[in-house]
N, C-alpha and C. Protein backbone atom coordinates (compact mmCIF):
# COMPACT_ATOMS: atom_id res chain seq x y z
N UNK A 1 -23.00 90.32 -10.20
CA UNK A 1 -21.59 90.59 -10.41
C UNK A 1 -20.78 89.30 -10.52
N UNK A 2 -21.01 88.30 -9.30
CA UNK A 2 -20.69 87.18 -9.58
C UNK A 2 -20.51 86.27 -10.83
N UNK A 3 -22.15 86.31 -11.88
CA UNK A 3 -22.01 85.79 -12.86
C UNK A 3 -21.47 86.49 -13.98
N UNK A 4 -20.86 87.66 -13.97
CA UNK A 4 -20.53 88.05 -14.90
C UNK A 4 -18.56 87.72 -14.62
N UNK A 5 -18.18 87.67 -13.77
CA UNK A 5 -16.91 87.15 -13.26
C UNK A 5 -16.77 86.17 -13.83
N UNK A 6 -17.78 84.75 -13.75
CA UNK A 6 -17.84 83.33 -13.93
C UNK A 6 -17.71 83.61 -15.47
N UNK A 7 -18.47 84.04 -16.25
CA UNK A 7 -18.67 84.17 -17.26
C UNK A 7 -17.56 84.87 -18.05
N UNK A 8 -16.72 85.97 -17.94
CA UNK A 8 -15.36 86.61 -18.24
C UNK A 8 -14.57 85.25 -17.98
N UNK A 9 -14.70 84.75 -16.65
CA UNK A 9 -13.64 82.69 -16.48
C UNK A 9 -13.36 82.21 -17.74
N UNK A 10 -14.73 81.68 -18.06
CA UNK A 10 -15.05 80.91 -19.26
C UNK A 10 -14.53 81.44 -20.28
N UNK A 11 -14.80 82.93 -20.48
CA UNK A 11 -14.23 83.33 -22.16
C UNK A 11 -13.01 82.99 -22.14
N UNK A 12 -12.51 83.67 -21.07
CA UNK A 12 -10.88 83.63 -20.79
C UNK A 12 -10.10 82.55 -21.51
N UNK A 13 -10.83 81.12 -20.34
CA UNK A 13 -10.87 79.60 -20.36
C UNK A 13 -10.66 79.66 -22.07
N UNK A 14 -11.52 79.92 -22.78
CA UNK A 14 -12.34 79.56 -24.37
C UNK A 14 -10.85 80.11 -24.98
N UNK A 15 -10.48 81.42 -24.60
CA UNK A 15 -9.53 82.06 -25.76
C UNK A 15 -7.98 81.06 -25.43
N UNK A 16 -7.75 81.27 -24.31
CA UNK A 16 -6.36 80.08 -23.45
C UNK A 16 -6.05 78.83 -23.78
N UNK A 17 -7.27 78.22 -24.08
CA UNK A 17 -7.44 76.75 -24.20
C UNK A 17 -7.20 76.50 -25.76
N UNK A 18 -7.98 77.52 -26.47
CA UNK A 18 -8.18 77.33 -28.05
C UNK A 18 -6.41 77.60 -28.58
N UNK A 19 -5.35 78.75 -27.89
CA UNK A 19 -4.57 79.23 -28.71
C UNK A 19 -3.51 78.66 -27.31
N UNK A 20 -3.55 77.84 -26.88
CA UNK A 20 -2.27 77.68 -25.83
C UNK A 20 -2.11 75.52 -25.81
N UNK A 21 -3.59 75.69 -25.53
CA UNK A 21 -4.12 74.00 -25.39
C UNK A 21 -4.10 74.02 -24.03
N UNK A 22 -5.12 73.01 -23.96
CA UNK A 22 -5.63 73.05 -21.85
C UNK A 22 -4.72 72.46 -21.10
N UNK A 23 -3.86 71.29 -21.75
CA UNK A 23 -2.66 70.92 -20.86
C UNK A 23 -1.48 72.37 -20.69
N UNK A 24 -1.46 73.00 -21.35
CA UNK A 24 -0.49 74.29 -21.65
C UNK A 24 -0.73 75.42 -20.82
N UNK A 25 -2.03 75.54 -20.32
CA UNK A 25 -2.88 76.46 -19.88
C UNK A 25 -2.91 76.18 -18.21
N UNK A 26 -2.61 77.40 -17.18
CA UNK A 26 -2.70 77.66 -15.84
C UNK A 26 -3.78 77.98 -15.42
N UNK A 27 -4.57 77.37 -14.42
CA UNK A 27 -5.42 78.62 -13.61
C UNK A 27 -5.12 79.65 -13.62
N UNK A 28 -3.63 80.14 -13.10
CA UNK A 28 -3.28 81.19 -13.29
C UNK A 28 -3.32 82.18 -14.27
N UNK A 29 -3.05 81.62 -15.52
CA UNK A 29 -3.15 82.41 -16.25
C UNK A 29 -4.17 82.72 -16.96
N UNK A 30 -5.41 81.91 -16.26
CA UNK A 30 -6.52 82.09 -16.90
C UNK A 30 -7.53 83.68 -15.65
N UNK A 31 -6.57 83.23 -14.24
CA UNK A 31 -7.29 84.16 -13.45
C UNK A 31 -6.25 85.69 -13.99
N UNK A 32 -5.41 85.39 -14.61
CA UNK A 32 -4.44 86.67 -14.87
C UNK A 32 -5.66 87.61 -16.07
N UNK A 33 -5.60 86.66 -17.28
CA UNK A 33 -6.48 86.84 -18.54
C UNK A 33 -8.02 87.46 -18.14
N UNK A 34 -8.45 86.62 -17.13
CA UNK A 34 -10.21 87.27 -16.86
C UNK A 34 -10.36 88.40 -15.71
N UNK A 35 -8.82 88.46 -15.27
CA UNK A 35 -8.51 89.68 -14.33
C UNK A 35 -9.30 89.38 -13.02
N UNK A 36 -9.91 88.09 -12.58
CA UNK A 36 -10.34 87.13 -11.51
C UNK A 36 -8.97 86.59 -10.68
N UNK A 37 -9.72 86.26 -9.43
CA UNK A 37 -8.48 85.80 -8.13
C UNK A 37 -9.03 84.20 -8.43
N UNK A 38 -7.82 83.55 -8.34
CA UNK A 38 -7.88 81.91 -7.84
C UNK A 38 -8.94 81.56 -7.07
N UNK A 39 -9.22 82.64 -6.02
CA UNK A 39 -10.32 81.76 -5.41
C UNK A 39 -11.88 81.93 -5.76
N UNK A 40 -12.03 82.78 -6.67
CA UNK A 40 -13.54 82.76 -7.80
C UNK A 40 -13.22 81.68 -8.69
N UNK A 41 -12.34 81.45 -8.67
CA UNK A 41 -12.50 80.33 -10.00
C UNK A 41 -12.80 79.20 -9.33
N UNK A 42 -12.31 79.21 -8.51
CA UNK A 42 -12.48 78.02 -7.38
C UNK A 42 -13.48 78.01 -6.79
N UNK A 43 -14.30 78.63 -6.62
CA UNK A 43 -15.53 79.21 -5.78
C UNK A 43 -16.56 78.66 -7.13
N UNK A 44 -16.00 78.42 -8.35
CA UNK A 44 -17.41 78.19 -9.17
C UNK A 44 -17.26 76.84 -10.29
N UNK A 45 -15.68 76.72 -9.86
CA UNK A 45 -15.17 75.35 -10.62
C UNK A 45 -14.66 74.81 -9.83
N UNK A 46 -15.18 73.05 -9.33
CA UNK A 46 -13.76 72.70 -8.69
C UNK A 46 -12.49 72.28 -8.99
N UNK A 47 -11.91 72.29 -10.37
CA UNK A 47 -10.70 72.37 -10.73
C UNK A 47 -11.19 72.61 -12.11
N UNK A 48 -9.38 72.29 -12.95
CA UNK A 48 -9.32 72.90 -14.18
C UNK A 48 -10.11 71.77 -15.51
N UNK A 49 -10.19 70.38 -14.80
CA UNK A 49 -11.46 69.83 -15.77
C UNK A 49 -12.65 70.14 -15.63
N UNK A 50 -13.05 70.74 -14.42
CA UNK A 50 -14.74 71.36 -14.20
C UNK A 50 -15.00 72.64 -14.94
N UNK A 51 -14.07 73.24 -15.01
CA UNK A 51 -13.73 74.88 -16.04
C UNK A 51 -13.78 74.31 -17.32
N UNK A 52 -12.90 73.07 -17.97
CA UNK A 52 -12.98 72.42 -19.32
C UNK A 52 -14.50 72.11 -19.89
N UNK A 53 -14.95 71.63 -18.92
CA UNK A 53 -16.66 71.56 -18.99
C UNK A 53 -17.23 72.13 -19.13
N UNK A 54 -16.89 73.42 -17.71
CA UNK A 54 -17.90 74.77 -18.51
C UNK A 54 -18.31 75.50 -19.67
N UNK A 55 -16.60 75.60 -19.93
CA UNK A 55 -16.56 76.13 -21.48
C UNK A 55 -16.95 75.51 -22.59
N UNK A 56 -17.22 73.73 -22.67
CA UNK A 56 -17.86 72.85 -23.83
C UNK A 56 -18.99 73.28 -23.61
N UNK A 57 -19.95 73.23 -22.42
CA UNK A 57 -21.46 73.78 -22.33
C UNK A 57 -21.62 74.56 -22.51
N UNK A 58 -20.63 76.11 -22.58
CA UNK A 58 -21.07 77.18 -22.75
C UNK A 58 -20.57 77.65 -24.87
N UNK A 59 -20.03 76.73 -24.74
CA UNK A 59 -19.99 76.15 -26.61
C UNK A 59 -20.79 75.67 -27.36
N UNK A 60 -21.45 74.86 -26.49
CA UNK A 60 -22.96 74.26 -26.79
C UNK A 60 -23.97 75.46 -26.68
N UNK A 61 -23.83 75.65 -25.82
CA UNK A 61 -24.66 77.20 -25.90
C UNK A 61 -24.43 78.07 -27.07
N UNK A 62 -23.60 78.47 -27.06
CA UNK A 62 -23.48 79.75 -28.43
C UNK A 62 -23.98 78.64 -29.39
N UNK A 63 -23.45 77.71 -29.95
CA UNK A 63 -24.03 77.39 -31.06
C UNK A 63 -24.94 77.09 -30.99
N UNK A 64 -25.96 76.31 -30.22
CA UNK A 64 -27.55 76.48 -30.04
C UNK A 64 -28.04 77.95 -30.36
N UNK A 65 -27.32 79.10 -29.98
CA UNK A 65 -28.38 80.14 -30.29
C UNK A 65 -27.82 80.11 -31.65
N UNK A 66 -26.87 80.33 -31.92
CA UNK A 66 -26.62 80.65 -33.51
C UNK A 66 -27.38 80.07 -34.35
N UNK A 67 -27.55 78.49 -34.15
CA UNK A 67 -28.73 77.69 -35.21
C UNK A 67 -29.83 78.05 -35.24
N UNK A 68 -30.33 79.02 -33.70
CA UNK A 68 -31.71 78.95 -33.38
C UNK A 68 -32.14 80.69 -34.29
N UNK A 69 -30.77 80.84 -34.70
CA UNK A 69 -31.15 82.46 -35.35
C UNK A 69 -30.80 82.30 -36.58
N UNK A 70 -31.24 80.91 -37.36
CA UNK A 70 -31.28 80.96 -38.65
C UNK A 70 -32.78 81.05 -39.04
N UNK A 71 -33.09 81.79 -40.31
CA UNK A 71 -34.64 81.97 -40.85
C UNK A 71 -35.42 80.55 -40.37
N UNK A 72 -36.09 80.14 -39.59
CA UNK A 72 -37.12 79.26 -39.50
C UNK A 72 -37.77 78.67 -40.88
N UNK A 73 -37.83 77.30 -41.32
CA UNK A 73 -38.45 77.24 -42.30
C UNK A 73 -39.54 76.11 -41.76
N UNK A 74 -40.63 76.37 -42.90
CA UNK A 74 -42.40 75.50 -42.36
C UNK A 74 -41.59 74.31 -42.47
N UNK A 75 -42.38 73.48 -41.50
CA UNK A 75 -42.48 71.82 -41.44
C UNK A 75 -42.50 70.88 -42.53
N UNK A 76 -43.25 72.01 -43.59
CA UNK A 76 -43.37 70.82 -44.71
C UNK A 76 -42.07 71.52 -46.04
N UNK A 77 -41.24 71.78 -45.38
CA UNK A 77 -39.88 72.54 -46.33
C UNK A 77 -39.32 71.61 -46.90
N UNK A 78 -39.09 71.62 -48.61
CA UNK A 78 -38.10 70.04 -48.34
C UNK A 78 -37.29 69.33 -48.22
N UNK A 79 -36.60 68.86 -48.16
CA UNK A 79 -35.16 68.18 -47.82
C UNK A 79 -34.26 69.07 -48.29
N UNK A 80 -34.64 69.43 -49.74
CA UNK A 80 -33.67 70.49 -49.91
C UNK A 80 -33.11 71.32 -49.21
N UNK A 81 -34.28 72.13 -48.96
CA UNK A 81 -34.38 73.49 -48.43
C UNK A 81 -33.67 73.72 -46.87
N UNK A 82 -33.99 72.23 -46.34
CA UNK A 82 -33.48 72.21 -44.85
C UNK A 82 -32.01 71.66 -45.11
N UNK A 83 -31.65 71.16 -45.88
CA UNK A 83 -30.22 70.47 -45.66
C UNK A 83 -29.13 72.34 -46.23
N UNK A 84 -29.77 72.84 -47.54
CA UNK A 84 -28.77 74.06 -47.66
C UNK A 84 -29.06 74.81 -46.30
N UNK A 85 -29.96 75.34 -45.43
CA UNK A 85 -30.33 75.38 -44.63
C UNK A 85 -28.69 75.06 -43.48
N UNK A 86 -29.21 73.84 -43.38
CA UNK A 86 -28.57 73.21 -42.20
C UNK A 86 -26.75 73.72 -42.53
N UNK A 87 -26.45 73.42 -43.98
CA UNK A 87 -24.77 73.45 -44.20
C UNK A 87 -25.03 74.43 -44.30
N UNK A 88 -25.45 75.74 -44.70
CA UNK A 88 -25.58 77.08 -44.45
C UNK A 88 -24.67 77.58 -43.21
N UNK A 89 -25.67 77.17 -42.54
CA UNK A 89 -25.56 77.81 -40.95
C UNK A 89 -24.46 76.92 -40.49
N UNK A 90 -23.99 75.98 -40.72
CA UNK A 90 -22.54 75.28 -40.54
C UNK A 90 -20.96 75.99 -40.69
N UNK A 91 -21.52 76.30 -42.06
CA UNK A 91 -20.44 77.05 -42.69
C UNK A 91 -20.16 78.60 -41.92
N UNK A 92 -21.02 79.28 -41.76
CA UNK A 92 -21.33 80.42 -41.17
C UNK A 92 -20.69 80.30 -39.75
N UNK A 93 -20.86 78.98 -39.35
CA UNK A 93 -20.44 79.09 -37.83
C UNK A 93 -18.67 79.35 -37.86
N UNK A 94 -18.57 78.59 -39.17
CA UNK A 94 -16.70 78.29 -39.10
C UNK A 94 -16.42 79.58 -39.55
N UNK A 95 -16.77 80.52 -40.44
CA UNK A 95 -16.31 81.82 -41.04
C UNK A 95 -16.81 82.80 -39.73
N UNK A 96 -17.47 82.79 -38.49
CA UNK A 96 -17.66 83.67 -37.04
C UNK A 96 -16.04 83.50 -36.44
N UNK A 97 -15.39 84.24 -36.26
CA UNK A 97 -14.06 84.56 -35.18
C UNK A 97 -14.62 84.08 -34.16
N UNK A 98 -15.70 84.21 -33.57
CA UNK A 98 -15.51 83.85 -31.92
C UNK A 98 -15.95 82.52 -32.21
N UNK A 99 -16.26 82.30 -33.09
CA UNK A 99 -16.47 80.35 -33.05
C UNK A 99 -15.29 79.98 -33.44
N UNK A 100 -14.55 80.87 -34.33
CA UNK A 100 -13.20 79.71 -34.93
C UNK A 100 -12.45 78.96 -33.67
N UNK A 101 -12.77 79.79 -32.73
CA UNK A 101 -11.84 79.52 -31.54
C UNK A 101 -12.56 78.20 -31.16
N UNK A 102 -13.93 77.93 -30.99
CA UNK A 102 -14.55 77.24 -30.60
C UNK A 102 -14.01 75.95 -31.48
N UNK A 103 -13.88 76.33 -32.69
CA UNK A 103 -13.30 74.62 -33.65
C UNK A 103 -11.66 74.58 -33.36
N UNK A 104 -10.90 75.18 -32.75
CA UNK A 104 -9.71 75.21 -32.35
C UNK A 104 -9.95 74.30 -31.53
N UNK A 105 -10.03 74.88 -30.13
CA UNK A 105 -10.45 74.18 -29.11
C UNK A 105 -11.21 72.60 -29.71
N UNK A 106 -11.89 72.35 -30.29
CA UNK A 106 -12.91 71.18 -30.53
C UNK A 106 -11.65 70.41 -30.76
N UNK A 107 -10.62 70.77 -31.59
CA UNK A 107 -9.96 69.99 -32.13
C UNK A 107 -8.82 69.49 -31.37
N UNK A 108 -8.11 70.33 -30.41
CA UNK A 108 -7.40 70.10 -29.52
C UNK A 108 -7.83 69.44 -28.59
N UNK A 109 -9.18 69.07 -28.27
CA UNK A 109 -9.85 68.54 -26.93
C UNK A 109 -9.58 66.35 -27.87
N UNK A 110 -10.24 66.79 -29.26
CA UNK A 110 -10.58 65.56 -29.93
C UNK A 110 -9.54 64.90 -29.91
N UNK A 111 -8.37 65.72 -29.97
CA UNK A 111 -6.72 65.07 -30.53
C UNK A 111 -5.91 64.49 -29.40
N UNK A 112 -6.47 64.93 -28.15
CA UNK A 112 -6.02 64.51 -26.67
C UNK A 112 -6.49 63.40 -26.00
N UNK A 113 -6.09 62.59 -25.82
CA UNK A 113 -6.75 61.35 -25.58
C UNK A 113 -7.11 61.62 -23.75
N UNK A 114 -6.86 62.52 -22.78
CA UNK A 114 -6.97 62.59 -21.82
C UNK A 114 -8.56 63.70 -21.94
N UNK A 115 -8.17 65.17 -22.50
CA UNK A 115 -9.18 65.45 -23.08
C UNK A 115 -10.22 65.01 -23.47
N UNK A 116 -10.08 64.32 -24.61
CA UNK A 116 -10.86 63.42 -25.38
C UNK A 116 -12.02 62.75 -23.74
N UNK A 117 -11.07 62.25 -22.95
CA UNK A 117 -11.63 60.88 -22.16
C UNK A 117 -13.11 61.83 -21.14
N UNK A 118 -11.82 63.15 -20.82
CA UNK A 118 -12.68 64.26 -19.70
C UNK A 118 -14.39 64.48 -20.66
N UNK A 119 -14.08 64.62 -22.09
CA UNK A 119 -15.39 65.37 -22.38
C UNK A 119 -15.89 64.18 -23.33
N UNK A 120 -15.84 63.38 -22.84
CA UNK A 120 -16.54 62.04 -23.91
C UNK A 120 -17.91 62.08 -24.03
N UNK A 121 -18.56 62.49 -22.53
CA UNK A 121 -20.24 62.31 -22.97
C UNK A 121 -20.19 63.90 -23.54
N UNK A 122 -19.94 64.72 -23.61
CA UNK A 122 -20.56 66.00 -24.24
C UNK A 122 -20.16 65.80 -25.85
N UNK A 123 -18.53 65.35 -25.76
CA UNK A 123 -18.68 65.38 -27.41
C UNK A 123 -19.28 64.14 -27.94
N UNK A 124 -19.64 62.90 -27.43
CA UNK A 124 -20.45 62.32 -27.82
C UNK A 124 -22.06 62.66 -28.25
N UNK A 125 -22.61 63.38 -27.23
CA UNK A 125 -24.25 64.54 -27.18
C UNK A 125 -24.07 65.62 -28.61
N UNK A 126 -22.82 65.62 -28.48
CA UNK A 126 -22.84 66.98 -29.76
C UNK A 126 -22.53 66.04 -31.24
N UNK A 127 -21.81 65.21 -31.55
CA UNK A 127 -21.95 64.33 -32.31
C UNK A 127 -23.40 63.47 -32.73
N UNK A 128 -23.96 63.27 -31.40
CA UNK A 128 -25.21 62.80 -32.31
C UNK A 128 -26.41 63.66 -32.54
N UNK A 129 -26.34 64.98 -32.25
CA UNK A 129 -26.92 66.17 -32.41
C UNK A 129 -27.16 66.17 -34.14
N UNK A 130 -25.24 66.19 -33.88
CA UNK A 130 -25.05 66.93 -35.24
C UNK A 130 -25.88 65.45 -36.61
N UNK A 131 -25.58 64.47 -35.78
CA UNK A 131 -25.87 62.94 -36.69
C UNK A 131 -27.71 63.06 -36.87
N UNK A 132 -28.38 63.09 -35.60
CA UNK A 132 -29.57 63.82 -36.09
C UNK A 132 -30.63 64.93 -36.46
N UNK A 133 -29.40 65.87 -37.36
CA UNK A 133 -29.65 67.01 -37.61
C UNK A 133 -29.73 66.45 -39.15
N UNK A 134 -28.85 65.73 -39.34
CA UNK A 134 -28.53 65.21 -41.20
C UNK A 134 -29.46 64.31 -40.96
N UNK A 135 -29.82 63.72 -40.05
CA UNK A 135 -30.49 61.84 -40.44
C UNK A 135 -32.06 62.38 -40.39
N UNK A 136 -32.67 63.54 -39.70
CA UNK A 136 -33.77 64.07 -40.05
C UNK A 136 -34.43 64.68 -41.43
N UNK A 137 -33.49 64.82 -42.14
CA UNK A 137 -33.22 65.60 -43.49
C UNK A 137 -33.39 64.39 -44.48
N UNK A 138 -32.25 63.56 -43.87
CA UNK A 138 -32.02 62.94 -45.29
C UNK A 138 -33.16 61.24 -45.08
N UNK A 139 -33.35 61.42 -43.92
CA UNK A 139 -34.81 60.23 -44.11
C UNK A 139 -35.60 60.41 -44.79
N UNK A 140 -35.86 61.61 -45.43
CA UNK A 140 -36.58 62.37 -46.37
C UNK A 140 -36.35 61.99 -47.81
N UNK A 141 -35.30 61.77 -48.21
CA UNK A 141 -34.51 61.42 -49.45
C UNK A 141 -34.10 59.97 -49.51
N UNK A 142 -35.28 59.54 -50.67
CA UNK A 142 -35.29 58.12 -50.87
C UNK A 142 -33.93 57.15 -51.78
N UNK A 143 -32.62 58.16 -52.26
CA UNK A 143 -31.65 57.85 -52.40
C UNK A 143 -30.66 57.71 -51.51
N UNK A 144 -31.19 58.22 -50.37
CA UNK A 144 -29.79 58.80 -49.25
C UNK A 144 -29.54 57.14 -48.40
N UNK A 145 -28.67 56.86 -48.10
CA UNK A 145 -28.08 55.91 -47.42
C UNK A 145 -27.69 56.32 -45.45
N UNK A 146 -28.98 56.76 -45.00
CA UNK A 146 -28.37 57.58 -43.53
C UNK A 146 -27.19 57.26 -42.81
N UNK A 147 -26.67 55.74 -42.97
CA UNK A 147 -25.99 54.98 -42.22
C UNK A 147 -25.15 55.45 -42.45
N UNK A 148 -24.22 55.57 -43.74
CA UNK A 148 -23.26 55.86 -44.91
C UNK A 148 -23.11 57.28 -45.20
N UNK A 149 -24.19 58.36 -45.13
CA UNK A 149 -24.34 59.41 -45.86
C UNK A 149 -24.07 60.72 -45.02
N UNK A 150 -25.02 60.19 -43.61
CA UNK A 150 -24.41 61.13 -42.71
C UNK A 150 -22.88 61.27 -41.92
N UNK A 151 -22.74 60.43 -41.27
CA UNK A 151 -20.98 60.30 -41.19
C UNK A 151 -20.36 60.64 -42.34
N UNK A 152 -20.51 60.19 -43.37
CA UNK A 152 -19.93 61.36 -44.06
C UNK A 152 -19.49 62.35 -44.49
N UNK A 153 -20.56 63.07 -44.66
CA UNK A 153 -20.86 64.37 -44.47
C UNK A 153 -20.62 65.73 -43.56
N UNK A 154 -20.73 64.78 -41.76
CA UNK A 154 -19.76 65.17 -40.69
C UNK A 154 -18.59 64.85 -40.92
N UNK A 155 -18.08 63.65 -41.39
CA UNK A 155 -16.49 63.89 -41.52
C UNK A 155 -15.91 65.23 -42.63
N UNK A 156 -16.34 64.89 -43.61
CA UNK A 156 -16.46 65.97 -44.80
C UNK A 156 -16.24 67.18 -44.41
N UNK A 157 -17.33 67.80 -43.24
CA UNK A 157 -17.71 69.24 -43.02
C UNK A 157 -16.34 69.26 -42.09
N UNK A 158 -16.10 68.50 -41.07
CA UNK A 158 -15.06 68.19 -39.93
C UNK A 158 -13.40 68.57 -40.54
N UNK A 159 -13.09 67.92 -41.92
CA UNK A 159 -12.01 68.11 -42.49
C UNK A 159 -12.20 69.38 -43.02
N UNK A 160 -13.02 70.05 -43.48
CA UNK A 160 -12.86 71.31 -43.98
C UNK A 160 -12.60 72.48 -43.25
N UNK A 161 -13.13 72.08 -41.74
CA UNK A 161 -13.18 73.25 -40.79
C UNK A 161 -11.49 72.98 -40.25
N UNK A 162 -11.11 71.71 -40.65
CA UNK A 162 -9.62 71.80 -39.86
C UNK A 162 -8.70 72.23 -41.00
N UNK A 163 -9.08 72.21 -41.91
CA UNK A 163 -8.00 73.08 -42.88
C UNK A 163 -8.12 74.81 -43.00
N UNK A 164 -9.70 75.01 -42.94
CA UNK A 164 -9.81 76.24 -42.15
C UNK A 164 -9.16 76.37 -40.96
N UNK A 165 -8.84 76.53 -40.04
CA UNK A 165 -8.22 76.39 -39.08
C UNK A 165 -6.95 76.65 -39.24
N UNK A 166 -6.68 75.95 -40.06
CA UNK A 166 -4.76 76.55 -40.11
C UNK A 166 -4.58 76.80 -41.70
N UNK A 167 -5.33 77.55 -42.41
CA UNK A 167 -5.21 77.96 -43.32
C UNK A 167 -4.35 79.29 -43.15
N UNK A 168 -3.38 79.28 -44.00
CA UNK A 168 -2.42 80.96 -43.89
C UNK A 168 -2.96 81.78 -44.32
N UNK A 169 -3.79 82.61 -42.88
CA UNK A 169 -4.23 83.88 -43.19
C UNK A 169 -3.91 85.01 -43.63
N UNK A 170 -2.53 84.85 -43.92
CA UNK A 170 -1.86 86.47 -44.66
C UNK A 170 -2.14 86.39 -45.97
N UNK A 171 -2.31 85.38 -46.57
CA UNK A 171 -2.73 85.12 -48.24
C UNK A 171 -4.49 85.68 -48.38
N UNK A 172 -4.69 86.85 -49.07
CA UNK A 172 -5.91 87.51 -49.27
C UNK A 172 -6.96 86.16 -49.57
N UNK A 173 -6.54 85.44 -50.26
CA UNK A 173 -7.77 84.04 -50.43
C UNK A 173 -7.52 82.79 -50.09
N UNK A 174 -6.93 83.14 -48.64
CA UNK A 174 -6.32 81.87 -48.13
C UNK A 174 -7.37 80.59 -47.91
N UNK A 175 -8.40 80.88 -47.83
CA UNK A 175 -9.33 79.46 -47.75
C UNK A 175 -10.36 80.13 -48.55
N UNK A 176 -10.82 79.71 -49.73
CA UNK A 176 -12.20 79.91 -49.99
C UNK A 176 -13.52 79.69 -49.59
N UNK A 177 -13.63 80.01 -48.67
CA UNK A 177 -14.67 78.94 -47.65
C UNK A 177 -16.06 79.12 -48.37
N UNK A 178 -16.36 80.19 -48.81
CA UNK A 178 -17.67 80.32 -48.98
C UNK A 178 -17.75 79.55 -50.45
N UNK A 179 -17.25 79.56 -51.56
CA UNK A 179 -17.01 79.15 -53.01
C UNK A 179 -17.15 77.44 -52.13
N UNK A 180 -16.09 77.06 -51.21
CA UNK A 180 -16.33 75.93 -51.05
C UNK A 180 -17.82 75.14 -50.39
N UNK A 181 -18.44 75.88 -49.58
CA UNK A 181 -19.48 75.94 -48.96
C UNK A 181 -20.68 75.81 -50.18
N UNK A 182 -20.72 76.36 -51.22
CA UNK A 182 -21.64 76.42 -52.71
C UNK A 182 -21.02 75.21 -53.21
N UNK A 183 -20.13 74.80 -53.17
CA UNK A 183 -19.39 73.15 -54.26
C UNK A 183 -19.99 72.15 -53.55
N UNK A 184 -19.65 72.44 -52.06
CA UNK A 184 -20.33 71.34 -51.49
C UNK A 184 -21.97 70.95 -51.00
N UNK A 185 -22.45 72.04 -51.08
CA UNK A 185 -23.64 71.94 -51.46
C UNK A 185 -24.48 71.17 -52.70
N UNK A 186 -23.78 71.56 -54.03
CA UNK A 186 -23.99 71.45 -54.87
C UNK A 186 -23.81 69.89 -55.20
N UNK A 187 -22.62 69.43 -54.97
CA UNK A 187 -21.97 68.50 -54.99
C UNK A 187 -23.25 67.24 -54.01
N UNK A 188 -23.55 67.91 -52.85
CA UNK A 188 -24.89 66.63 -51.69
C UNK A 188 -25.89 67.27 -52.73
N UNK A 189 -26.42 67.72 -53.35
CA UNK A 189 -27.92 68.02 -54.03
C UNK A 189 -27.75 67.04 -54.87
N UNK A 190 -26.07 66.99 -55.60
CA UNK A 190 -26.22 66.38 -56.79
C UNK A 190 -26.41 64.71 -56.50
N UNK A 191 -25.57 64.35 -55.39
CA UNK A 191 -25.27 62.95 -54.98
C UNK A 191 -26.56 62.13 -54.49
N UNK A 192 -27.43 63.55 -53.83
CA UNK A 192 -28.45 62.87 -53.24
C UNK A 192 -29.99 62.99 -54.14
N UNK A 193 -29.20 63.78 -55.41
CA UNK A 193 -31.19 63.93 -56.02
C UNK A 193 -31.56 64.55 -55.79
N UNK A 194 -30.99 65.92 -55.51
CA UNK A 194 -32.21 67.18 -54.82
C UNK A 194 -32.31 67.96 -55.28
């Protein structure tokens, strides 16, 4: 029962943080939101940067399973195959509602320099995740520049998800995400030779 309390915290935490911002955001109103007393939250966080934490690890989490429930491809697949692959399941993560929140949040944590300071080693761990997720791929590809090509590419994907993000959703084709998701694909096959 306990962990399912802790766990309602966190979503709570996830939805509060993403659409309010964590300086903006109460214990309170996070024990109001998960329908939890102050002193469970307290009982499993010791304050509101140990809760900030939870919810990056438990961010790390969802998206670990999400990658881990893309089609598996053999070892010897080739660069191609793993890089549409890889921006595939990228793109997919930003067009999921319960992740958009997750790139809300990412972005509000990145833009806060106090933030920023609280989760430096996690978003640092998830940055070079993401750096050797491309640099595995593209060591493969005897045109690719890893140094140059991957930062890139994270910045690239990074700006697209923040215009997603505040794209005006009342307009029926307010972001083309998926049309854009095929350009940019198309666009690294073409740059890199694949």
């Amino acid at each position: 029962m306990k962990a399912d309390k802790k766990q309602q915290t966190i979503q709570a935490a996830i939805e509060l943080f993403a659409t309010q911002g964590y300086e903006n955001t109460s214990i309170a109103q996070i024990c109001q939101h998960a329908h939890v007393s102050k002193g469970l939250v307290f009982h499993h966080f010791k304050n509101k940067e140990d809760l900030l934490r939870a919810v990056f690890l438990r961010m790390a989490e969802i998206i670990t399973e999400v990658g881990e429930c893309a089609a598996p491809l053999s070892d010897d697949a080739s660069a191609k195959a793993r890089f549409i692959q890889l921006v595939d399941q990228i793109f997919l993560s930003m067009a999921d509602e319960e992740q958009k929140l997750f790139y809300q949040l990412d972005y509000q944590v990145k833009c806060q320099p106090t933030t920023r300071l609280m989760l430096k080693d996690l978003l640092d761990a998830r940055y070079d995740l993401m750096l050797a997720s491309f640099n595995t791929i593209l060591c493969d590809v005897p045109v690719a520049n890893c140094e140059i090509d991957t930062p890139l590419l994270i910045a690239e994907i990074d700006g697209i998800a923040l215009n997603y993000l505040f794209a005006d959703e009342s307009a029926s084709d307010a972001y083309p995400l998926e049309a854009m998701k095929e350009r940019f694909i198309n666009k690294y096959l073409l740059l890199l030779n694949l």
